[in-house]
N, C-alpha and C. Protein backbone atom coordinates (compact mmCIF):
# COMPACT_ATOMS: atom_id res chain seq x y z
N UNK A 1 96.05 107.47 94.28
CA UNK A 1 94.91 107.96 93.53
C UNK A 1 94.15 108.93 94.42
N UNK A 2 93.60 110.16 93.67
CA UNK A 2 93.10 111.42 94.21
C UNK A 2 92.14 110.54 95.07
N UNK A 3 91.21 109.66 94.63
CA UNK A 3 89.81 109.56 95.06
C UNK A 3 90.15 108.32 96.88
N UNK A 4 91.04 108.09 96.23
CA UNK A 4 91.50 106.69 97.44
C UNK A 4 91.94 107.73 98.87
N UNK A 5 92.21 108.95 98.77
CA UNK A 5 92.85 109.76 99.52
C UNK A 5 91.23 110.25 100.10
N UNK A 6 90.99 110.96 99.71
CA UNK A 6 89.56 111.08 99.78
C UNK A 6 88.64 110.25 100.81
N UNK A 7 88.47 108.86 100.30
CA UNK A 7 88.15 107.93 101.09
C UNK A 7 88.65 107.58 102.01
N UNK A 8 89.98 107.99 102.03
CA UNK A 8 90.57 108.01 103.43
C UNK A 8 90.32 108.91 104.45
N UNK A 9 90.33 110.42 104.27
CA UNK A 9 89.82 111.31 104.59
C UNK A 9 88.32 111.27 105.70
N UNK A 10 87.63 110.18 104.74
CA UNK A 10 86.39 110.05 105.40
C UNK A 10 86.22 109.16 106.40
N UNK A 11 86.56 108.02 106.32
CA UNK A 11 87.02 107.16 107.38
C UNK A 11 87.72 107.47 108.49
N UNK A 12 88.65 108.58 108.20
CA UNK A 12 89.32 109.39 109.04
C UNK A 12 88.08 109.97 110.55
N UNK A 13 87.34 110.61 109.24
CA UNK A 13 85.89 111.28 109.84
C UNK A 13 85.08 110.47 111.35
N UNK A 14 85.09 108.85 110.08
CA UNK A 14 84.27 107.90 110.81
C UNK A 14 84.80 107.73 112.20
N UNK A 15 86.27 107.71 112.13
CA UNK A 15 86.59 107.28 113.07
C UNK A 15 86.71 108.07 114.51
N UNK A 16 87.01 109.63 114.02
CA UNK A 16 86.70 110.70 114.88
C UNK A 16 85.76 110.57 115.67
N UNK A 17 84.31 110.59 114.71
CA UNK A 17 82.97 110.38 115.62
C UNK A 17 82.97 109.23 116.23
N UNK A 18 83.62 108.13 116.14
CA UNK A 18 83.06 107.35 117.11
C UNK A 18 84.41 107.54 117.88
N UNK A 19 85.01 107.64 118.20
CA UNK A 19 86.57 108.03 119.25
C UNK A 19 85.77 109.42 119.97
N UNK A 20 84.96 110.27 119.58
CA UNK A 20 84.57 111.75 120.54
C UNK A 20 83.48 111.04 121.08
N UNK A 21 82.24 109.95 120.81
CA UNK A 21 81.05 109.66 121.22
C UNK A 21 81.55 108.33 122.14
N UNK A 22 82.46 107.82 122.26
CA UNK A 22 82.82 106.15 122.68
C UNK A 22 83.85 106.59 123.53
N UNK A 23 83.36 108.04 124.83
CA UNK A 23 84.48 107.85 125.85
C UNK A 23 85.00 106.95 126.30
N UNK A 24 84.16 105.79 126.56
CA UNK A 24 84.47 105.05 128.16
C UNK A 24 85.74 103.69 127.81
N UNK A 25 85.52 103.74 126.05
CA UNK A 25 86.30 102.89 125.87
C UNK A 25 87.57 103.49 124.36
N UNK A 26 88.07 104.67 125.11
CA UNK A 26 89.23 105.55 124.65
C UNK A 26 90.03 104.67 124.17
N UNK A 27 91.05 103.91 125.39
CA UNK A 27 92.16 103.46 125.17
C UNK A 27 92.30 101.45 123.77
N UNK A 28 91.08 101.25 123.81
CA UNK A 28 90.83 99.86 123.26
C UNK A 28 90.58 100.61 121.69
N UNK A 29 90.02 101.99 121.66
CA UNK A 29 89.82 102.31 120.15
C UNK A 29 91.12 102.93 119.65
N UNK A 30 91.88 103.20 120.48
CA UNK A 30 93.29 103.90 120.09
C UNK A 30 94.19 103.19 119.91
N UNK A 31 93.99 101.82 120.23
CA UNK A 31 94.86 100.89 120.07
C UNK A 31 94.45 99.92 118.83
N UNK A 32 92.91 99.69 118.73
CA UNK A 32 92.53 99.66 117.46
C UNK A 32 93.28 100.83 116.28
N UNK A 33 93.13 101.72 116.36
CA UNK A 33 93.99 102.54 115.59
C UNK A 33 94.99 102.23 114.96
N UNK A 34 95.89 101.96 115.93
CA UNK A 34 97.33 101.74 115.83
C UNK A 34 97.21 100.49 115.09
N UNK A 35 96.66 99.31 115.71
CA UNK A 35 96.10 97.87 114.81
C UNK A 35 95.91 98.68 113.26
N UNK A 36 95.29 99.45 113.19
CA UNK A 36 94.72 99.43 111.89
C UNK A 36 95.87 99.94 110.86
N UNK A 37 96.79 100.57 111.52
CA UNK A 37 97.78 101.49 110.55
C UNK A 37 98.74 100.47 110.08
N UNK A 38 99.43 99.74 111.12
CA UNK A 38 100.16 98.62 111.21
C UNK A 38 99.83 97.63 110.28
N UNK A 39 98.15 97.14 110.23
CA UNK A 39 97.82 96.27 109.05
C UNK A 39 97.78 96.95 107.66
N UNK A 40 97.32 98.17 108.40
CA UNK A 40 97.60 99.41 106.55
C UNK A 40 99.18 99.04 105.70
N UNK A 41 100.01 99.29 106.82
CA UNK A 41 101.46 99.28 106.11
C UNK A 41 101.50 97.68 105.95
N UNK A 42 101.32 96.81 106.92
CA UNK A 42 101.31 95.52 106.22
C UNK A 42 101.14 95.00 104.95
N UNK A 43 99.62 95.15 105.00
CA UNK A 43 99.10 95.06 103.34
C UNK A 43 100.02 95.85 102.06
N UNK A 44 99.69 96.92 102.29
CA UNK A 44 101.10 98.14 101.53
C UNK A 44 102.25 97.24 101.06
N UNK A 45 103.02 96.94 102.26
CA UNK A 45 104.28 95.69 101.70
C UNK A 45 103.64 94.57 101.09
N UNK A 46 102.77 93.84 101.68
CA UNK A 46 102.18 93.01 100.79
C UNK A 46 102.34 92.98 99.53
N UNK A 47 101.43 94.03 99.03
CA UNK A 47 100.95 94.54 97.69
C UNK A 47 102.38 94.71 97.27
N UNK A 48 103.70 95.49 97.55
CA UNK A 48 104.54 95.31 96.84
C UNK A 48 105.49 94.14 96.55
N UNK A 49 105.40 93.12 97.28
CA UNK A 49 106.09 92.08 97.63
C UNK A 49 105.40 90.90 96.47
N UNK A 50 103.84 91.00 96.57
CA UNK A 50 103.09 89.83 95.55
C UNK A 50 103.84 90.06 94.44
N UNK A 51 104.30 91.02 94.13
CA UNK A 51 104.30 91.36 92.32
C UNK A 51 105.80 90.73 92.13
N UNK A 52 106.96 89.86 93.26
CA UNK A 52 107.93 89.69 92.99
C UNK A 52 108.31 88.08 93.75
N UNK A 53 107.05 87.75 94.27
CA UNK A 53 107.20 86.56 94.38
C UNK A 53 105.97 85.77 94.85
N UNK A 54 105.78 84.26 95.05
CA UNK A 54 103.99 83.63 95.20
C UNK A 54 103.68 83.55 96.61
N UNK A 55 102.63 84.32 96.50
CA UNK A 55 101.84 84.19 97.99
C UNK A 55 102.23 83.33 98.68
N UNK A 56 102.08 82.10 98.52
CA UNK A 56 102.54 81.00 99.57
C UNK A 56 103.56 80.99 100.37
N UNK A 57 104.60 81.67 98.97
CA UNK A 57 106.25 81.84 99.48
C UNK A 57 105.74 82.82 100.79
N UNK A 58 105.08 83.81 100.25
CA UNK A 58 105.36 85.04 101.14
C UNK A 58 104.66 84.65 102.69
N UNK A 59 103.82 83.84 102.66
CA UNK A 59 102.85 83.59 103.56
C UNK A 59 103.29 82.89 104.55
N UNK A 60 104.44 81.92 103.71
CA UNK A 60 105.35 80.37 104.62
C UNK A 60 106.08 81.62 105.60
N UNK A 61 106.97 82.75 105.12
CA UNK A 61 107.72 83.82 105.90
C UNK A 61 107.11 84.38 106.25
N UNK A 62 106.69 85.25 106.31
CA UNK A 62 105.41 85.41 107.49
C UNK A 62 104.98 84.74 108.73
N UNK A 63 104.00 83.71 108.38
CA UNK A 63 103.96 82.92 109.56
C UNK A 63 104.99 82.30 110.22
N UNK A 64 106.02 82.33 109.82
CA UNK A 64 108.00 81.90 110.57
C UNK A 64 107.86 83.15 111.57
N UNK A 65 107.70 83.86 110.59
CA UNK A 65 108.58 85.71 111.85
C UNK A 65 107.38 86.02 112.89
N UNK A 66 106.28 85.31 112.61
CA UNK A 66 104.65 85.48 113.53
C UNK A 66 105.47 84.48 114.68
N UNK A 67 105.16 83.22 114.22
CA UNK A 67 105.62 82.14 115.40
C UNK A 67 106.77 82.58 116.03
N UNK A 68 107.95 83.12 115.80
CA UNK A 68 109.52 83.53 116.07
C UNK A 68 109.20 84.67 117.13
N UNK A 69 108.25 85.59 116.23
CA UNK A 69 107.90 86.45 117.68
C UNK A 69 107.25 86.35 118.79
N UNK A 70 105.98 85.59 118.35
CA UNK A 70 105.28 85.40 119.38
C UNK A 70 106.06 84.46 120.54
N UNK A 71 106.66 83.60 120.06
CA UNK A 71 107.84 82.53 120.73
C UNK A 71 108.59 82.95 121.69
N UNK A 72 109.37 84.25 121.00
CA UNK A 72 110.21 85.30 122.01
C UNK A 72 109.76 86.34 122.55
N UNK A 73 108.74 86.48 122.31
CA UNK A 73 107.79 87.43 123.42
C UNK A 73 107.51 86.70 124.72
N UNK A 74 107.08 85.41 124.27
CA UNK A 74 106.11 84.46 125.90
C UNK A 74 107.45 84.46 126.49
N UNK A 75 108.61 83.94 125.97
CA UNK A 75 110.22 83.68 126.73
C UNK A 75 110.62 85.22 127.71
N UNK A 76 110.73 86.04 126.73
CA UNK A 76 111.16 87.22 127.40
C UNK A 76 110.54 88.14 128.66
N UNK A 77 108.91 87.66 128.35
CA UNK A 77 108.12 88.56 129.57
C UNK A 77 107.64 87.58 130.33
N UNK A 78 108.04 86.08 130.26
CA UNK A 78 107.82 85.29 131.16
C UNK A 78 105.73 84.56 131.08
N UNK A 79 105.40 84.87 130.16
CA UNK A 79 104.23 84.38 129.67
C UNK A 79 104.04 82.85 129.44
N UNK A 80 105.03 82.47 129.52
CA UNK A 80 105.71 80.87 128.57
C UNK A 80 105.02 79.44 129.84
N UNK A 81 103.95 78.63 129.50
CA UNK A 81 103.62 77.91 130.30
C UNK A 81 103.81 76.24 129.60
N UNK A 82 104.86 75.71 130.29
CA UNK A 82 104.44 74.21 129.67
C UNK A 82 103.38 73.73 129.10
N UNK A 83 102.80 74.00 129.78
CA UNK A 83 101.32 73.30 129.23
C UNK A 83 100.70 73.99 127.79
N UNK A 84 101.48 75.06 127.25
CA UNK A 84 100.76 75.27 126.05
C UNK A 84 101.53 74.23 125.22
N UNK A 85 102.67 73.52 125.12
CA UNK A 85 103.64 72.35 124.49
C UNK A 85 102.71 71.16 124.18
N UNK A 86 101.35 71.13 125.78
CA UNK A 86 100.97 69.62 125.47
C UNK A 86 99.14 69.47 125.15
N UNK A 87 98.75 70.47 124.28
CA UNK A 87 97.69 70.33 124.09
C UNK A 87 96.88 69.43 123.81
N UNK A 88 95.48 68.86 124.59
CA UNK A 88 94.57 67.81 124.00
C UNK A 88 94.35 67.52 122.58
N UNK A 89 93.60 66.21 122.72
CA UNK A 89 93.49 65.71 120.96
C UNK A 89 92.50 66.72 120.20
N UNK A 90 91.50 67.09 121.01
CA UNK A 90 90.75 68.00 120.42
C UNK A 90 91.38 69.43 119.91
N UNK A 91 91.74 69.93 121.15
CA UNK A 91 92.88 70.96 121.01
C UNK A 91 93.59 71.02 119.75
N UNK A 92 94.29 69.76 119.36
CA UNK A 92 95.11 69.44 118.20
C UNK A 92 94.35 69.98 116.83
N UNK A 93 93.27 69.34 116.75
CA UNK A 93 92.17 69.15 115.95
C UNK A 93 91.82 70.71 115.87
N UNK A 94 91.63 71.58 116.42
CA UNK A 94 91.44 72.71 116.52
C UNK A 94 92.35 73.86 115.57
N UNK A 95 93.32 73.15 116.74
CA UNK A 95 94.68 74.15 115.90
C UNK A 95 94.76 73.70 114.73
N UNK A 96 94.60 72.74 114.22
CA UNK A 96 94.70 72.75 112.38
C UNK A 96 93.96 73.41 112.00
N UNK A 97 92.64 72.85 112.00
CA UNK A 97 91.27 73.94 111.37
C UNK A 97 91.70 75.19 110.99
N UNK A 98 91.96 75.90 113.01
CA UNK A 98 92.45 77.55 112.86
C UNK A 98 93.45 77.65 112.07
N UNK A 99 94.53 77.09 112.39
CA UNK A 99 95.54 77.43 111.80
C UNK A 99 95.63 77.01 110.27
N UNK A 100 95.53 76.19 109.34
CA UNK A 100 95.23 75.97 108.19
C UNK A 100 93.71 76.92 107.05
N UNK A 101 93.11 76.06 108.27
CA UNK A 101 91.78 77.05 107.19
C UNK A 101 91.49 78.37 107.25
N UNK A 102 91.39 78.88 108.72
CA UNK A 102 91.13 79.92 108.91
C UNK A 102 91.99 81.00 108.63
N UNK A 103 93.44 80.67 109.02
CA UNK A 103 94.86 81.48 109.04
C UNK A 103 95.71 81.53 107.08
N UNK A 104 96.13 80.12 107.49
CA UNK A 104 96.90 79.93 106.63
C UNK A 104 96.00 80.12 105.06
N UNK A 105 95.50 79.25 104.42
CA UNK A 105 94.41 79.47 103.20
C UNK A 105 94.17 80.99 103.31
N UNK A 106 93.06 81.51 104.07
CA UNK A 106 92.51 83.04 104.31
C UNK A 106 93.86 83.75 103.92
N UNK A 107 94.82 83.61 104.48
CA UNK A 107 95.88 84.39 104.33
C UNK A 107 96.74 84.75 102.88
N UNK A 108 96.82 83.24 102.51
CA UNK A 108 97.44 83.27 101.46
C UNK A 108 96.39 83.81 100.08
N UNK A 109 94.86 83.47 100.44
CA UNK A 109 94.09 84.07 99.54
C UNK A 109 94.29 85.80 99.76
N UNK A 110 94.22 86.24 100.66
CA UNK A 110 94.41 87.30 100.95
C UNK A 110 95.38 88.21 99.85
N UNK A 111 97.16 87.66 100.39
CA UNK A 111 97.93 88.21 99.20
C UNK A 111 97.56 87.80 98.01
N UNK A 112 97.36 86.83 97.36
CA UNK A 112 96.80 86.74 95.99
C UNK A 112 96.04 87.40 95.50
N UNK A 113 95.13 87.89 96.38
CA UNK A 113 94.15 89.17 95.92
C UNK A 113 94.69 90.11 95.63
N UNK A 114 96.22 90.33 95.68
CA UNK A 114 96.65 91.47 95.71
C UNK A 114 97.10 91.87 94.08
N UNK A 115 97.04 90.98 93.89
CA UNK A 115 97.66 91.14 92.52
C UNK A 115 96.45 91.83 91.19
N UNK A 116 95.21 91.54 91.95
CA UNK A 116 94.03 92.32 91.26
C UNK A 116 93.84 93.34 91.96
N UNK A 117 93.59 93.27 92.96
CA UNK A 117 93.18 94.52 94.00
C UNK A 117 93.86 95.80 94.60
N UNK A 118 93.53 96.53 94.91
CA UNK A 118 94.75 97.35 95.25
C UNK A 118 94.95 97.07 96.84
N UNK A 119 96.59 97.37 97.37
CA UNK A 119 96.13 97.30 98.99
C UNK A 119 95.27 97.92 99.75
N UNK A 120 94.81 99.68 99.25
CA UNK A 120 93.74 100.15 99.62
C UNK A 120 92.82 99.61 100.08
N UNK A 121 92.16 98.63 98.72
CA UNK A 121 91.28 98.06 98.90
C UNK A 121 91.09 97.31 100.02
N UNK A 122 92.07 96.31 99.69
CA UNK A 122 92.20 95.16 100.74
C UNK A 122 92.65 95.63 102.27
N UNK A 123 93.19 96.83 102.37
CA UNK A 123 93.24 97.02 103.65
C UNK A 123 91.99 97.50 104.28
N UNK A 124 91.23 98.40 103.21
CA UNK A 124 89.93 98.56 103.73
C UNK A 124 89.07 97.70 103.73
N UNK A 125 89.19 96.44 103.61
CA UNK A 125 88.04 95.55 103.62
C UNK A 125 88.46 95.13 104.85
N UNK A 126 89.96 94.61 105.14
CA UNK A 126 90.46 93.61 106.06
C UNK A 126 90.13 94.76 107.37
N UNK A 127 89.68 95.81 107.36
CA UNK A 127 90.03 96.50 108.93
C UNK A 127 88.21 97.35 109.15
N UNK A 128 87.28 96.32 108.38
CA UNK A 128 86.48 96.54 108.74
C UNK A 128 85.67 95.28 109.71
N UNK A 129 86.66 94.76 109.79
CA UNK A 129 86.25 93.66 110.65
C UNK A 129 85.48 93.88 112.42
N UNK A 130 86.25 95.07 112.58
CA UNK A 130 85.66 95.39 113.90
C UNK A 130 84.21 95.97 113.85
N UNK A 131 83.73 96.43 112.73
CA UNK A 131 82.57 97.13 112.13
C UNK A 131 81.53 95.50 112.34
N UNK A 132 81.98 94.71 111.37
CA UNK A 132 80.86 93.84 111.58
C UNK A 132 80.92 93.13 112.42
N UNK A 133 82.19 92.78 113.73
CA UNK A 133 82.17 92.31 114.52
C UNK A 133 81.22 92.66 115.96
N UNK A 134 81.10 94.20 115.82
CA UNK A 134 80.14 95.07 116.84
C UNK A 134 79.06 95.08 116.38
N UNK A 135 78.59 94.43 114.52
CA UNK A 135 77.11 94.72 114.30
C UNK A 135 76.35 92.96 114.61
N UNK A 136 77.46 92.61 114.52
CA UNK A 136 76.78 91.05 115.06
C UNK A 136 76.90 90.84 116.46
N UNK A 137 77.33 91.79 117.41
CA UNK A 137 77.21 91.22 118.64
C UNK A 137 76.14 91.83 119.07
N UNK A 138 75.70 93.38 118.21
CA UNK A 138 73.72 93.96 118.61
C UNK A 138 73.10 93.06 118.05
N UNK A 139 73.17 92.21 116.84
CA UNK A 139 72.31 90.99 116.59
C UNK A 139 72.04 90.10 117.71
N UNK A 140 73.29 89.48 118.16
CA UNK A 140 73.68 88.49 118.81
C UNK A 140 73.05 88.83 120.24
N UNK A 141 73.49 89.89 121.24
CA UNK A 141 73.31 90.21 122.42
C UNK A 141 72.24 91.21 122.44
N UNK A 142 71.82 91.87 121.36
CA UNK A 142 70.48 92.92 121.32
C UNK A 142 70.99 93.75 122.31
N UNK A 143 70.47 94.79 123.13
CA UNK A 143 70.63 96.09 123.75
C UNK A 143 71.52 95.79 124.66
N UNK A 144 72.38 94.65 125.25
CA UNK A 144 72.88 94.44 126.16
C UNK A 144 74.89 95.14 125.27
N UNK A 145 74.74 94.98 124.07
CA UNK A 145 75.95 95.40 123.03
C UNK A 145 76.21 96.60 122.78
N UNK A 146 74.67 97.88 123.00
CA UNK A 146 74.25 99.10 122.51
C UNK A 146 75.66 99.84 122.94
N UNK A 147 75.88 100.74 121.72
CA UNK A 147 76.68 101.41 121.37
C UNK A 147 75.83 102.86 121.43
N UNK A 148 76.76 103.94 121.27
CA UNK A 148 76.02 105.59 121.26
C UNK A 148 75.68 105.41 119.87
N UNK A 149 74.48 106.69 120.04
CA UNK A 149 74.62 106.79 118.34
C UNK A 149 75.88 107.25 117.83
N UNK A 150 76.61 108.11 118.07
CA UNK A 150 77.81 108.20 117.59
C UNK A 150 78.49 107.54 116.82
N UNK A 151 78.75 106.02 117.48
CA UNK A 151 79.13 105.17 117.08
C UNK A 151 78.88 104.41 115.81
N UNK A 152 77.58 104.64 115.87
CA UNK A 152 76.84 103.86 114.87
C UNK A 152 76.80 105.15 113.47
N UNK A 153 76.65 106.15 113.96
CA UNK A 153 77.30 107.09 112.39
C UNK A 153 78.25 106.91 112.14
N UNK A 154 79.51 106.78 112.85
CA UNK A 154 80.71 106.43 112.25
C UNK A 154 81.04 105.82 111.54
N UNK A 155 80.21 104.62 112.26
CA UNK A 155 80.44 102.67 111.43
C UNK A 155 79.50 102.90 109.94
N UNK A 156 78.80 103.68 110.05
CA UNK A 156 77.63 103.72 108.48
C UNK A 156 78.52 104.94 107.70
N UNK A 157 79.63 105.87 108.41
CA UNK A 157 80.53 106.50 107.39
C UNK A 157 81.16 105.77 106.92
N UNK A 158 81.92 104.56 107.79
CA UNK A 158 83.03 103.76 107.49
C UNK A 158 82.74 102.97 106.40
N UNK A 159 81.81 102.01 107.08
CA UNK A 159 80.58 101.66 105.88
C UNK A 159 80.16 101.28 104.34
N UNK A 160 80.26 102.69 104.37
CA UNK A 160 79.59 103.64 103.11
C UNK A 160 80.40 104.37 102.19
N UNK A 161 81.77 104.28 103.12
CA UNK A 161 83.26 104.64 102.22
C UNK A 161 83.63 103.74 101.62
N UNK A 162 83.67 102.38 102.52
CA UNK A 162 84.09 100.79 101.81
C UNK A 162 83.02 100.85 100.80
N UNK A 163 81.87 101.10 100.75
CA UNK A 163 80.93 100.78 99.39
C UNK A 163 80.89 101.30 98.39
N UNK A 164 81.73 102.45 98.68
CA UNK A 164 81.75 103.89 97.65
C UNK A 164 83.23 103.10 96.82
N UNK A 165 83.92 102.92 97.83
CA UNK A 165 85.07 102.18 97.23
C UNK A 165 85.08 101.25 95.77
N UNK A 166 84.53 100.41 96.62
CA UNK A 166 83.56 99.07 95.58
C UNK A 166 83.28 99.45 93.92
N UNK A 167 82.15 100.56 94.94
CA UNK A 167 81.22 101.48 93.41
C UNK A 167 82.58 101.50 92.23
N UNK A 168 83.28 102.51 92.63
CA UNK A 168 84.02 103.26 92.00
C UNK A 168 84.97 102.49 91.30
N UNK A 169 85.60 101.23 92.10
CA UNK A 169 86.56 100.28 91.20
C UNK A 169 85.79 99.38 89.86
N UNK A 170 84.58 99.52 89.74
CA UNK A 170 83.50 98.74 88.98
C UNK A 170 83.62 99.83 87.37
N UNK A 171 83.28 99.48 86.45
CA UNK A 171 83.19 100.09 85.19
C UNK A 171 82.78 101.45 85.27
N UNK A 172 81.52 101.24 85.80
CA UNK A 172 80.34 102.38 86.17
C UNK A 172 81.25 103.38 86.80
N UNK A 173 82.02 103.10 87.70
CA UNK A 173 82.17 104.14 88.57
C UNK A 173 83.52 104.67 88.25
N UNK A 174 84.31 103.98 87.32
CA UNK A 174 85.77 104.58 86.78
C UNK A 174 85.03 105.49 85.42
N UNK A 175 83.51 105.32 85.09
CA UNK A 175 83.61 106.11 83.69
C UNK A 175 83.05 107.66 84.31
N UNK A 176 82.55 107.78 85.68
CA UNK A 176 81.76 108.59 86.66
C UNK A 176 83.26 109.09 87.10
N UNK A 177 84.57 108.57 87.58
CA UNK A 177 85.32 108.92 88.20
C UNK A 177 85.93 110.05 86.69
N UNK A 178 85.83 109.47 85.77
CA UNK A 178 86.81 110.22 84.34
C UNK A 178 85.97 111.15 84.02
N UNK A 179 85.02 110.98 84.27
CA UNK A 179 83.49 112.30 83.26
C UNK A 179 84.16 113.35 84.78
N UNK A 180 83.97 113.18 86.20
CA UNK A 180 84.58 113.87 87.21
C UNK A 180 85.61 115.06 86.87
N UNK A 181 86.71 113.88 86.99
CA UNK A 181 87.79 114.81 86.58
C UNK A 181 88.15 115.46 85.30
N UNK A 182 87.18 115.28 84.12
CA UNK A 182 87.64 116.12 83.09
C UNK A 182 87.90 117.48 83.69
């Protein structure tokens, strides 16, 4: 869709300004980048994959080829410590929570959304996480977190594209998008 391109475009923007204003930390936003494209095409398959079989299914494979890699990554570069095999009771207790509530559920709600939503969408919601993750740590830590302004125009382009997004998938904004393009 013309307008989804668009919104990409701008985010594009967002991300410029804060990558030219956020020297000191080049290489962590470029790799964010790369994070972000990777979850782009993720979702993308996602979205084509929901429409041919149930989230859960898709979610159980998934988390197989997550664990399988991560598994043969610690083996191969030598990362691999016994002691991650024998975790405390609490520990235990933990890893369900994360791994069930936070991971697994979140996740599988995730693709299910897909079937209303577009991946657009959902990829632009899911990769604004670093956005509110840096606006709660100036809550959290106050000036000790401070970012350039730069930064902070970017994140209110980024923002403000996800909201425009929103707008536009709503009644209001598909009868604004058609009066547009006549």
């Amino acid at each position: 869709i013309l307008y989804e391109l668009f919104l990409g475009v701008l985010v594009l923007a967002g991300l410029f300004m804060i990558f030219s204003f956020e020297t000191d930390y080049r290489l962590g936003i470029l790799l964010s980048l790369v994070s972000a494209f990777l979850a782009a095409l993720f979702t993308v398959l996602n979205g084509r994959e929901v429409q041919k079989a149930p989230a859960s299914a898709i979610t159980m494979w998934e988390m197989w080829g997550g664990f399988i890699g991560i598994v043969g990554y610690t083996f191969i570069f030598g990362n691999f410590e016994i002691a991650w095999l024998l975790p405390s009771a609490i520990d235990y207790f933990y890893l369900v929570v994360l791994g069930v509530v936070c991971t697994a559920v979140a996740f599988v709600v995730s693709v299910q959304v897909m079937r209303v939503l577009s991946p657009f969408t959902v990829s632009m919601s899911i990769n604004m996480e670093p956005i509110y993750s840096i606006g709660l740590a100036l809550l959290i830590f106050g000036d000790k977190e401070y970012m350039s302004n730069g930064f902070y125009i970017g994140a209110f382009i980024i923002l403000a594209t996800v909201l425009a997004n929103g707008l536009l998938k709503t009644e209001g904004g598909r009868k604004l998008l058609n009066y547009c393009h006549r």
